[in-house]
N, C-alpha and C. Protein backbone atom coordinates (compact mmCIF):
# COMPACT_ATOMS: atom_id res chain seq x y z
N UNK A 1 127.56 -58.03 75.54
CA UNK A 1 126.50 -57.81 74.58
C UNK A 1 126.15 -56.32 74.56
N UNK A 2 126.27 -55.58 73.63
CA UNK A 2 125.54 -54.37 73.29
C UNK A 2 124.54 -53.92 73.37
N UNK A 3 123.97 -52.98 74.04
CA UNK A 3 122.64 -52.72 73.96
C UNK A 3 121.92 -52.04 72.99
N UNK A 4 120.82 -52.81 72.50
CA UNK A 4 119.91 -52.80 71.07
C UNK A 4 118.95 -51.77 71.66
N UNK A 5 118.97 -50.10 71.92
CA UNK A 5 118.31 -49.07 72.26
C UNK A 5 116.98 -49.10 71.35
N UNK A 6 116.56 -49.78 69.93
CA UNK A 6 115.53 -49.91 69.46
C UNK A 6 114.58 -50.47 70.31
N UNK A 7 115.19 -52.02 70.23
CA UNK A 7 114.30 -52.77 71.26
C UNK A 7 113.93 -52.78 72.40
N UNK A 8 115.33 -51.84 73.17
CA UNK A 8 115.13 -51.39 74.52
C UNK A 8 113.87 -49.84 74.85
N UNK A 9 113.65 -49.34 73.48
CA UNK A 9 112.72 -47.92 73.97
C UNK A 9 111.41 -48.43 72.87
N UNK A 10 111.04 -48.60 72.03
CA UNK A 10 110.03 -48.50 70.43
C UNK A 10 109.16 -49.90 71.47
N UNK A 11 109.09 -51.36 71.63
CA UNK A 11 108.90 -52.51 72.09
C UNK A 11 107.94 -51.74 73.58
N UNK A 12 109.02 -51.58 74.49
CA UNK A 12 108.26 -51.14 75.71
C UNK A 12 107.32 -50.02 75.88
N UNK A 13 107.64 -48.93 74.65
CA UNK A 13 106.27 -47.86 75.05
C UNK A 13 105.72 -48.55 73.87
N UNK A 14 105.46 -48.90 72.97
CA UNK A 14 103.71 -49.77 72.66
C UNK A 14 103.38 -50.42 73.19
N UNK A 15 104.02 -50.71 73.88
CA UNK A 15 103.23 -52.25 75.30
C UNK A 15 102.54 -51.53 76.00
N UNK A 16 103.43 -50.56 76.96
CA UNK A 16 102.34 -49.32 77.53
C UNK A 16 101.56 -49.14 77.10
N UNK A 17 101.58 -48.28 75.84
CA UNK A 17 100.64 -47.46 75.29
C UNK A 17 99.70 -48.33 74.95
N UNK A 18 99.43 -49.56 74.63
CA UNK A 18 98.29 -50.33 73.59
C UNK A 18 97.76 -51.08 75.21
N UNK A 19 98.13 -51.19 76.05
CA UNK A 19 98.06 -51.85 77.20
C UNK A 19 97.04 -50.48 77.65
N UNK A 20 97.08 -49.59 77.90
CA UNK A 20 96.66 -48.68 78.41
C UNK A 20 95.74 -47.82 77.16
N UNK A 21 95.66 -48.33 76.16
CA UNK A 21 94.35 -48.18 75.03
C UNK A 21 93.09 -48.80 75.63
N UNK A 22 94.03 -50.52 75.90
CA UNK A 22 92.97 -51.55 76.47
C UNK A 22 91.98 -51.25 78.05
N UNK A 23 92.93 -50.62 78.53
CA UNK A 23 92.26 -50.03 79.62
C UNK A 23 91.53 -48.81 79.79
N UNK A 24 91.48 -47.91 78.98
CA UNK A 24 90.90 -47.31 78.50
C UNK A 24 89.74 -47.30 77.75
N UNK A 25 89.53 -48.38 76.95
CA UNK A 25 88.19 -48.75 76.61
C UNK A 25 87.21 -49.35 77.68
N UNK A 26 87.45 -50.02 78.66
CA UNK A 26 87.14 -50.54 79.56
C UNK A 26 86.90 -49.84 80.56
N UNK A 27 87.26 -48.45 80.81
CA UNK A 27 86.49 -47.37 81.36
C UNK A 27 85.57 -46.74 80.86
N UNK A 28 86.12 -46.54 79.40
CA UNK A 28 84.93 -45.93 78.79
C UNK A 28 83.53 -46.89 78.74
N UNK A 29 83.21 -47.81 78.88
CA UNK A 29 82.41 -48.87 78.72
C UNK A 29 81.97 -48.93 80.22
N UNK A 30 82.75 -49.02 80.96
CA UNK A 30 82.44 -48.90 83.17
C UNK A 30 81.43 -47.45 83.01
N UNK A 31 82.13 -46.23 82.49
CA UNK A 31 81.06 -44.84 82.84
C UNK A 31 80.02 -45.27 82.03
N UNK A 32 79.75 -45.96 80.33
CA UNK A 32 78.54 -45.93 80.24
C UNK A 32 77.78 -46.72 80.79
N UNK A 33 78.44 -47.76 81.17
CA UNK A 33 77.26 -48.80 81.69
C UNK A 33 76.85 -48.12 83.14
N UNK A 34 77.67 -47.46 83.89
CA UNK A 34 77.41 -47.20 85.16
C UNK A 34 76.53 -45.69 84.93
N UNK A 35 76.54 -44.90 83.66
CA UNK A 35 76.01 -43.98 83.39
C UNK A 35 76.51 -42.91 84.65
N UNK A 36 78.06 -42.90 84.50
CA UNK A 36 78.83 -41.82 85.12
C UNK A 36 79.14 -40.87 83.91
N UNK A 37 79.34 -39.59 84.18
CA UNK A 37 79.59 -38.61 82.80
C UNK A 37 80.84 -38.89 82.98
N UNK A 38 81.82 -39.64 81.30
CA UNK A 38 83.28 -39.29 81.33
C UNK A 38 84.58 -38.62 81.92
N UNK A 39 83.45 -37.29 81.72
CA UNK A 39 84.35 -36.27 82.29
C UNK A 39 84.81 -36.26 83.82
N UNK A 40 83.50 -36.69 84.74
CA UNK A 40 84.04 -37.20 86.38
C UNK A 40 85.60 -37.86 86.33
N UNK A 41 85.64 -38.69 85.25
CA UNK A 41 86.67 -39.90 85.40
C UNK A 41 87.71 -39.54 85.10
N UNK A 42 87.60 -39.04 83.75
CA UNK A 42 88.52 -37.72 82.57
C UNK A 42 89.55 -36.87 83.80
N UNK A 43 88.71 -36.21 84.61
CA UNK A 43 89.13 -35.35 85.13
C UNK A 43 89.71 -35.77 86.72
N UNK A 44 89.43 -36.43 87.22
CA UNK A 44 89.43 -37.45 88.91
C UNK A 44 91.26 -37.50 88.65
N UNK A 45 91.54 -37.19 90.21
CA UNK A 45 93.22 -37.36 90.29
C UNK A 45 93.58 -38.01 91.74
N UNK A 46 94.44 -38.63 91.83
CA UNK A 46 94.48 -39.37 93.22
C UNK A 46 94.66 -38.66 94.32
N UNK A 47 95.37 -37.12 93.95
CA UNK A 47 95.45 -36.66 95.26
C UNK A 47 95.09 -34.94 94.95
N UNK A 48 94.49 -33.84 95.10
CA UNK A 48 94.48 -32.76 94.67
C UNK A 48 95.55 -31.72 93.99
N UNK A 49 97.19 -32.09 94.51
CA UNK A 49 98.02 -31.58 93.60
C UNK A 49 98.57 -32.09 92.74
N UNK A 50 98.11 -34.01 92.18
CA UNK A 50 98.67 -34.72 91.05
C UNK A 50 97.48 -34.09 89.49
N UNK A 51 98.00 -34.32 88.13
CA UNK A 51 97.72 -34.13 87.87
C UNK A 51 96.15 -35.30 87.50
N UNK A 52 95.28 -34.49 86.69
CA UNK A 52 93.97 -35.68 86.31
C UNK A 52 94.83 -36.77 85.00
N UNK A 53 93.66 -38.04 85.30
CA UNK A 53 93.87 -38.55 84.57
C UNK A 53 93.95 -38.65 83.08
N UNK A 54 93.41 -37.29 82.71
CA UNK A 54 93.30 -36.82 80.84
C UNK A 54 95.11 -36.53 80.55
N UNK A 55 95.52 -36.18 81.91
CA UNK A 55 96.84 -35.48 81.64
C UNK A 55 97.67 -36.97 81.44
N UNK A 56 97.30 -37.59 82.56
CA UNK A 56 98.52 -38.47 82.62
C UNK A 56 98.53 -39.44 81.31
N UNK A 57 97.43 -39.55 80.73
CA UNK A 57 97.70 -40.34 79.42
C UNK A 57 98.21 -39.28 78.37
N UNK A 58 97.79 -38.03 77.99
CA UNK A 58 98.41 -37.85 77.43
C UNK A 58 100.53 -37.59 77.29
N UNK A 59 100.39 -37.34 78.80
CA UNK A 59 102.01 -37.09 79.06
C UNK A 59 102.95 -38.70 78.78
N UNK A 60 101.99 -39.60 79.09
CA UNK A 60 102.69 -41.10 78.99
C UNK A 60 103.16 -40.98 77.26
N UNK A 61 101.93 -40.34 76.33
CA UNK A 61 102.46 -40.38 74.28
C UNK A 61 103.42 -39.68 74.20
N UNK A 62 102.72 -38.21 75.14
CA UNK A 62 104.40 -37.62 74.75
C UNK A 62 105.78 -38.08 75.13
N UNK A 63 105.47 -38.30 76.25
CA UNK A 63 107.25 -39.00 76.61
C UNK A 63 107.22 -39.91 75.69
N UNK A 64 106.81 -41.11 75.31
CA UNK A 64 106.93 -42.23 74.66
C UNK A 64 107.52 -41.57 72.98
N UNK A 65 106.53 -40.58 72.36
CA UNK A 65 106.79 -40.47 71.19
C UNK A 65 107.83 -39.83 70.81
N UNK A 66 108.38 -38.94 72.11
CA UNK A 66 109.44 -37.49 72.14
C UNK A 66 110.46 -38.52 72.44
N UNK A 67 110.60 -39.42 73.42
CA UNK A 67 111.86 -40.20 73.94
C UNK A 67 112.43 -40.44 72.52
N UNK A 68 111.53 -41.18 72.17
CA UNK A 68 111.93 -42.57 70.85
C UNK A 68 112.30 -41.64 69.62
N UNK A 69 111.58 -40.52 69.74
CA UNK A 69 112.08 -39.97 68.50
C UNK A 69 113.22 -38.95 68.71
N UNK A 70 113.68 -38.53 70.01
CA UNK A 70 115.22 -38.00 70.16
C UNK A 70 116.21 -39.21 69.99
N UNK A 71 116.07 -39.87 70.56
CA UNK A 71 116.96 -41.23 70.41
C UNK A 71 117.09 -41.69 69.17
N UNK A 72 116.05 -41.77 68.13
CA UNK A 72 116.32 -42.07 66.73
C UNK A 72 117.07 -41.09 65.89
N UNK A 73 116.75 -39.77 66.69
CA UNK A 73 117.44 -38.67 65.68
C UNK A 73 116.45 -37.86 65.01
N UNK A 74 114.97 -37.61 65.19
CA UNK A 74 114.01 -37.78 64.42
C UNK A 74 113.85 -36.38 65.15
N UNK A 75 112.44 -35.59 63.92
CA UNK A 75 112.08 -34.17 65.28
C UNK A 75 110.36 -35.22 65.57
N UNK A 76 110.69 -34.64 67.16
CA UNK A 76 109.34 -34.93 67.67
C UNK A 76 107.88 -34.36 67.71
N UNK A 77 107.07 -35.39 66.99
CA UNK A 77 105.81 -34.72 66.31
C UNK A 77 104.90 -34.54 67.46
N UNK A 78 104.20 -33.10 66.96
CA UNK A 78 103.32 -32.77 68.62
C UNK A 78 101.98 -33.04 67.67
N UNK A 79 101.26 -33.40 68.72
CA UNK A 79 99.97 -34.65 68.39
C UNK A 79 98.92 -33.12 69.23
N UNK A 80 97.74 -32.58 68.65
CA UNK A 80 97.03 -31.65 69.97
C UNK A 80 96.05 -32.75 70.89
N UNK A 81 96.57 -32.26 71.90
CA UNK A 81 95.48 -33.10 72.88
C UNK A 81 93.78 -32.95 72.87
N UNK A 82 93.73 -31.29 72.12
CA UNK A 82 92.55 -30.72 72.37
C UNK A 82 91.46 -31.24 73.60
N UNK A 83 90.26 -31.04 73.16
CA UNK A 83 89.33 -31.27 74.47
C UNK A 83 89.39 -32.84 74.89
N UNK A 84 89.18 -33.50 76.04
CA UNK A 84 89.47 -34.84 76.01
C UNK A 84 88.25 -35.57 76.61
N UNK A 85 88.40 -36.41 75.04
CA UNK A 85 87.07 -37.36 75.99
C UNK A 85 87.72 -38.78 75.52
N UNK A 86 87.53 -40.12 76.29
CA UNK A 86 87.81 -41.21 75.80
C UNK A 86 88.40 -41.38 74.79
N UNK A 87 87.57 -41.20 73.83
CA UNK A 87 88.05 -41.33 72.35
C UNK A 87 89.09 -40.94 71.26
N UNK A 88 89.27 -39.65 71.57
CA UNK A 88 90.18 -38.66 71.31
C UNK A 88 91.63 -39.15 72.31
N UNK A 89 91.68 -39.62 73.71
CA UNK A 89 92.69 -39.79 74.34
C UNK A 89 93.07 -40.84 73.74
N UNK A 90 92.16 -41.84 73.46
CA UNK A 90 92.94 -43.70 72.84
C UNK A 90 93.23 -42.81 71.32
N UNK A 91 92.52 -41.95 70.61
CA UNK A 91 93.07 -41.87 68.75
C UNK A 91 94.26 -41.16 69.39
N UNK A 92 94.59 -40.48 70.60
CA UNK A 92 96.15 -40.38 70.16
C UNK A 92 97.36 -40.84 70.57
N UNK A 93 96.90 -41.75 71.38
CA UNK A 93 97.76 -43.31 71.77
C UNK A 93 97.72 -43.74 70.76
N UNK A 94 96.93 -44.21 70.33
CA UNK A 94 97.06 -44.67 68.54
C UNK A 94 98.02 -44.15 67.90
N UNK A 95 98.02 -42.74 67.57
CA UNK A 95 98.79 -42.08 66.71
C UNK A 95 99.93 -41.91 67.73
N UNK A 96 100.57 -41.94 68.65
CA UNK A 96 101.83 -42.17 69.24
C UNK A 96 101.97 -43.62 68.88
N UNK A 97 101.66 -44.52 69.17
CA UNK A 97 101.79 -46.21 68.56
C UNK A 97 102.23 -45.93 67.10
N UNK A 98 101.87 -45.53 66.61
CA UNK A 98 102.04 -45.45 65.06
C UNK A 98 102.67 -44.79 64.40
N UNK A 99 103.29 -43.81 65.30
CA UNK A 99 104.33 -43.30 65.00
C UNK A 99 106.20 -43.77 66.01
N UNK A 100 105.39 -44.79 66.95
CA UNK A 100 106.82 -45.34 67.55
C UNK A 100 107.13 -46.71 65.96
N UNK A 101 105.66 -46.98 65.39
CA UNK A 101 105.97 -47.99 64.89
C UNK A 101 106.89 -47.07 63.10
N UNK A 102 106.64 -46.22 63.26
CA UNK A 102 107.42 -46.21 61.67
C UNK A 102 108.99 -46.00 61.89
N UNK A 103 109.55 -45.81 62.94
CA UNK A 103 110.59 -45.91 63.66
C UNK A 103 111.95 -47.43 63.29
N UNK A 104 112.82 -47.30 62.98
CA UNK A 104 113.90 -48.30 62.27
C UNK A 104 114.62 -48.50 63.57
N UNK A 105 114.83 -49.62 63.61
CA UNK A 105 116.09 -50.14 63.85
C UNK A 105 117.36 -49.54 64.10
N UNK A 106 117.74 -49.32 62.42
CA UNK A 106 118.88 -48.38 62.15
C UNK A 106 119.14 -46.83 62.46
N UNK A 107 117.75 -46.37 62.56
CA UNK A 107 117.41 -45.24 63.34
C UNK A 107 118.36 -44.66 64.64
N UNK A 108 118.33 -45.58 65.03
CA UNK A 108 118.74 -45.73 66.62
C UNK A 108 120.54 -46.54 67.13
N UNK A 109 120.75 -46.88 65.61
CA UNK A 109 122.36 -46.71 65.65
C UNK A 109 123.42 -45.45 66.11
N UNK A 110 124.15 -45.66 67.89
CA UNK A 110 124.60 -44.70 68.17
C UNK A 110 123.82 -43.96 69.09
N UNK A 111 122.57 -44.48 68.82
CA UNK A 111 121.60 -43.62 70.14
C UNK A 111 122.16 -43.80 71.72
N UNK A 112 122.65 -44.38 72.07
CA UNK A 112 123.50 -44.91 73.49
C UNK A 112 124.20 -43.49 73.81
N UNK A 113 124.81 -43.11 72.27
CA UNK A 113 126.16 -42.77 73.32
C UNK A 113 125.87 -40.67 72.48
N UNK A 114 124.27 -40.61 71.77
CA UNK A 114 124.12 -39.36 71.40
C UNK A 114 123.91 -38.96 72.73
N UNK A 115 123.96 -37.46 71.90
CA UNK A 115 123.87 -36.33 73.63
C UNK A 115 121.90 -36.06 72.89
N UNK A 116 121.47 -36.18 73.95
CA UNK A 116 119.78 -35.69 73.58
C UNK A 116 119.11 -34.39 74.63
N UNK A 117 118.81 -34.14 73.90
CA UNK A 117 118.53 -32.42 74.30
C UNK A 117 116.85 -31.79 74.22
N UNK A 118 116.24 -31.54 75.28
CA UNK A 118 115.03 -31.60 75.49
C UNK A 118 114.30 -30.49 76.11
N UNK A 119 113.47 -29.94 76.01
CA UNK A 119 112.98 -28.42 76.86
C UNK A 119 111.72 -28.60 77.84
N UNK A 120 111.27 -28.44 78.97
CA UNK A 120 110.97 -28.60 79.80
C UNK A 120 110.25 -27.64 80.26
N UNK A 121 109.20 -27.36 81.12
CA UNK A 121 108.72 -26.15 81.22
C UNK A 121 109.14 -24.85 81.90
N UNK A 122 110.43 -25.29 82.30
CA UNK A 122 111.15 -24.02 82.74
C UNK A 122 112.68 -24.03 82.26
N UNK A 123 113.12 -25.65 81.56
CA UNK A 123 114.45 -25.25 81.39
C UNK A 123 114.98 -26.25 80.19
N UNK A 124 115.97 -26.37 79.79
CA UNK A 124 116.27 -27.00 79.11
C UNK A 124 117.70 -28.12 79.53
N UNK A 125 117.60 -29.09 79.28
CA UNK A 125 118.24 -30.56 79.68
C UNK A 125 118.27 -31.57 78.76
N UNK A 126 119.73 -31.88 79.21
CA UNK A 126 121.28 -32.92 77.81
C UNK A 126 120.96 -34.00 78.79
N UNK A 127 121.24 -34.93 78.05
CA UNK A 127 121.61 -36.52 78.37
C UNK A 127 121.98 -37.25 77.30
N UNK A 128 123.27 -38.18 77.68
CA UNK A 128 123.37 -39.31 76.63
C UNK A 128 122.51 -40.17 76.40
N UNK A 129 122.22 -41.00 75.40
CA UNK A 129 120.75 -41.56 75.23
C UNK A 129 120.82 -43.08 76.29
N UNK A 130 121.62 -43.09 76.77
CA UNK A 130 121.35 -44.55 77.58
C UNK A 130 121.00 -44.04 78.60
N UNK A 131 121.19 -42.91 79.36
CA UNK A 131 120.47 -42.57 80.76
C UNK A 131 119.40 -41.96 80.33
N UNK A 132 119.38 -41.15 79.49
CA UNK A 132 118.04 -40.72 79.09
C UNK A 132 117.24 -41.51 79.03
N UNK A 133 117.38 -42.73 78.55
CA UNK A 133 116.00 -43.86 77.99
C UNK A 133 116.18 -44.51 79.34
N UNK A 134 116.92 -44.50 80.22
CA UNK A 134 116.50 -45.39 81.42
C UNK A 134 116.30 -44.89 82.83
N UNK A 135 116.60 -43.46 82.61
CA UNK A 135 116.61 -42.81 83.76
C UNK A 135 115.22 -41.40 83.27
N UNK A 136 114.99 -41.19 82.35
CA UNK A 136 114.22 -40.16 82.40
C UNK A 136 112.75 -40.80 81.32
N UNK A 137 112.98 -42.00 80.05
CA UNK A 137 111.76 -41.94 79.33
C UNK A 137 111.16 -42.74 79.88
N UNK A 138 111.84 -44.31 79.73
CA UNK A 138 111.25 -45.15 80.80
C UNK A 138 110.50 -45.19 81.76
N UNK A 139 111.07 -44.45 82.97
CA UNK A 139 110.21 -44.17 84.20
C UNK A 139 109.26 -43.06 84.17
N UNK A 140 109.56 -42.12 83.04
CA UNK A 140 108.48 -41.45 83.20
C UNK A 140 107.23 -41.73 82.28
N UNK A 141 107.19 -42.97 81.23
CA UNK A 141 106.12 -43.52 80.50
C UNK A 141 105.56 -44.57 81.35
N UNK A 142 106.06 -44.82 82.10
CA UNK A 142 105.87 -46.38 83.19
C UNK A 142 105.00 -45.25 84.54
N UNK A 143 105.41 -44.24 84.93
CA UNK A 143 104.93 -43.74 86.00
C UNK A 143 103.51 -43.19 85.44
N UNK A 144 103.54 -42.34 84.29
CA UNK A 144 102.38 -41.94 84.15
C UNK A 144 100.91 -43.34 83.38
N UNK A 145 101.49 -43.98 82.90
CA UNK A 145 100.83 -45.48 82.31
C UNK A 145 100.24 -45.68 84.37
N UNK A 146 101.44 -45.87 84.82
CA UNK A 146 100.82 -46.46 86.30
C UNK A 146 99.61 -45.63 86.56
N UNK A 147 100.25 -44.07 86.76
CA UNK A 147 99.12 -43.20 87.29
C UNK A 147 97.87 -43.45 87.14
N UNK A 148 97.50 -43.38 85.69
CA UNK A 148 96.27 -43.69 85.29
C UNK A 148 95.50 -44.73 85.85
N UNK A 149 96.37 -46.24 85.15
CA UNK A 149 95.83 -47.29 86.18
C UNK A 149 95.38 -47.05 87.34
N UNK A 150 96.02 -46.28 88.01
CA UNK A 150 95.53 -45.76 89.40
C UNK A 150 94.50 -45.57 90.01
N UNK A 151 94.45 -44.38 89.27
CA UNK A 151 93.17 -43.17 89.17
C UNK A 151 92.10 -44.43 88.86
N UNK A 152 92.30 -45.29 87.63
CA UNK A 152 90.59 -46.04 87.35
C UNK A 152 90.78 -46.92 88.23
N UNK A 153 91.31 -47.50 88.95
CA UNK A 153 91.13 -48.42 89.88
C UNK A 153 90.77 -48.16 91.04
N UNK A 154 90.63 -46.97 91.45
CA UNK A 154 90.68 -46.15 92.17
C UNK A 154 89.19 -45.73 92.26
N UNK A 155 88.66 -45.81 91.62
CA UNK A 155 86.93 -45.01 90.95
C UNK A 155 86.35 -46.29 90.89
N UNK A 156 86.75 -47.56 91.12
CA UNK A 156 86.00 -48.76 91.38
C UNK A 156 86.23 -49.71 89.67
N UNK A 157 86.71 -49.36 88.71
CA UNK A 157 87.34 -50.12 87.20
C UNK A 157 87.84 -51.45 87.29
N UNK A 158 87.53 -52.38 87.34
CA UNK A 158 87.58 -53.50 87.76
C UNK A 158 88.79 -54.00 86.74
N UNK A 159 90.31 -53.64 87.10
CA UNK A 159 91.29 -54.08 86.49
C UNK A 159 92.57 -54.96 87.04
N UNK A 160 93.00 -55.49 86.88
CA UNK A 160 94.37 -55.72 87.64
C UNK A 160 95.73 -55.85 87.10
N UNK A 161 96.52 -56.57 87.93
CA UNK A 161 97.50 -56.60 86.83
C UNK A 161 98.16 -57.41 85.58
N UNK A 162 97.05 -58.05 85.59
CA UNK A 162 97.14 -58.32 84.00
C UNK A 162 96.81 -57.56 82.89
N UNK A 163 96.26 -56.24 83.31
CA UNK A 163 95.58 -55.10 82.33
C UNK A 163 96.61 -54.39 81.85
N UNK A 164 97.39 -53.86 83.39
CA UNK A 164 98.47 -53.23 83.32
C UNK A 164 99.92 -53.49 82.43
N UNK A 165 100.15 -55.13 82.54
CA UNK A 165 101.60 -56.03 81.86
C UNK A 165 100.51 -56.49 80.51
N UNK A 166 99.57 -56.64 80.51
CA UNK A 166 99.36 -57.15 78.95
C UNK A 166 99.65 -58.58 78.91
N UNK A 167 98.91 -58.73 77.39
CA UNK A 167 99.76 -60.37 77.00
C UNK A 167 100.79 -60.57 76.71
N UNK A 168 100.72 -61.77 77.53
CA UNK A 168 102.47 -61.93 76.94
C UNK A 168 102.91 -62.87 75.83
C-alpha cells in the first residue's frame, strides 16, 4: 500500500492544533478564574533554558503550516506572532488550521519522494518528503503540542490525556 502523505501530514497537525486550541481555552479560563495575570502562564517554561510556553505554540503552527505546505509544493505563509496573549495564540492556530485545511489531496501527489528544502536559524536543510514528515514535522509538531501541555499541567491546569489525543 502506498503512502497517502495528505492524510499522513494535513489530518494529524489539525488534531494537534484544534486539540491544543481546546486546551488553551481552558487555561485561559484557569488564569481568569484563578485571577493569575496570563502573562505568568504565557511566559512559564519547564526548565530555564526551554523555551516559554507562547513560543512553543507558536513553533507547533509553524512547523505544522511550513511542513504541509513544503510537502504540497505550496510557499509557506508566515502568520506574525506579535505580542501574545491567549487569544491572539488560539486566532493563529486557527489560521494555521485553516490554512492546513485549504490544502488538496492532489497537492501532495509525489510529496514522498520531493526533495524539501528549509532554512533554519543558522543553516539551511534537504530532505525527501517521507523523512521529512516523519522524522523532522511530525515530531517536531507532537513535541512542541506536548511541551505546552506540559508547561499547563505543570502550573496546576487540570488536563489529561484526553485533552492532549482529543475525540476520537
Amino acid at each position: 500500500m502506498k503512502l497517502d502523505m495528505y492524510q499522513a501530514t494535513v489530518p494529524p497537525c489539525v488534531r494537534a492544533l484544534t486539540n491544543l486550541i481546546a486546551i488553551l481555552e481552558k487555561a485561559e479560563g484557569y488564569a481568569a478564574a484563578r485571577k493569575i495575570d496570563p502573562a505568568v502562564l504565557l511566559n512559564t517554561r519547564l526548565f530555564p533554558d526551554m523555551l516559554p510556553l507562547t513560543m512553543q505554540i507558536v513553533i507547533a503552527g509553524d512547523i505544522a503550516r511550513g511542513g504541509a505546505a513544503r510537502l504540497a509544493g505550496r510557499d509557506v505563509p508566515a502568520f506574525d506572532s506579535g505580542t501574545a496573549t491567549f487569544g491572539q495564540l488560539i486566532d493563529g492556530l486557527r489560521h494555521s488550521i485553516a490554512f492546513l485545511e485549504t490544502l488538496t489531496p492532489e497537492q501532495f501527489n509525489g510529496a514522498e519522494d520531493r526533495t524539501v528544502t528549509w532554512n533554519t536559524r543558522s543553516s539551511s536543510k534537504s530532505m525527501q518528503g517521507t523523512p521529512y514528515l516523519f522524522q523532522h514535522v511530525l515530531p517536531n509538531v507532537f513535541f512542541h503540542v506536548s511541551t505546552a501541555y506540559g508547561i499547563l499541567r505543570h502550573v496546576g491546569l487540570e488536563i489529561g490525556k484526553q485533552d492532549f489525543l482529543g475525540k476520537t
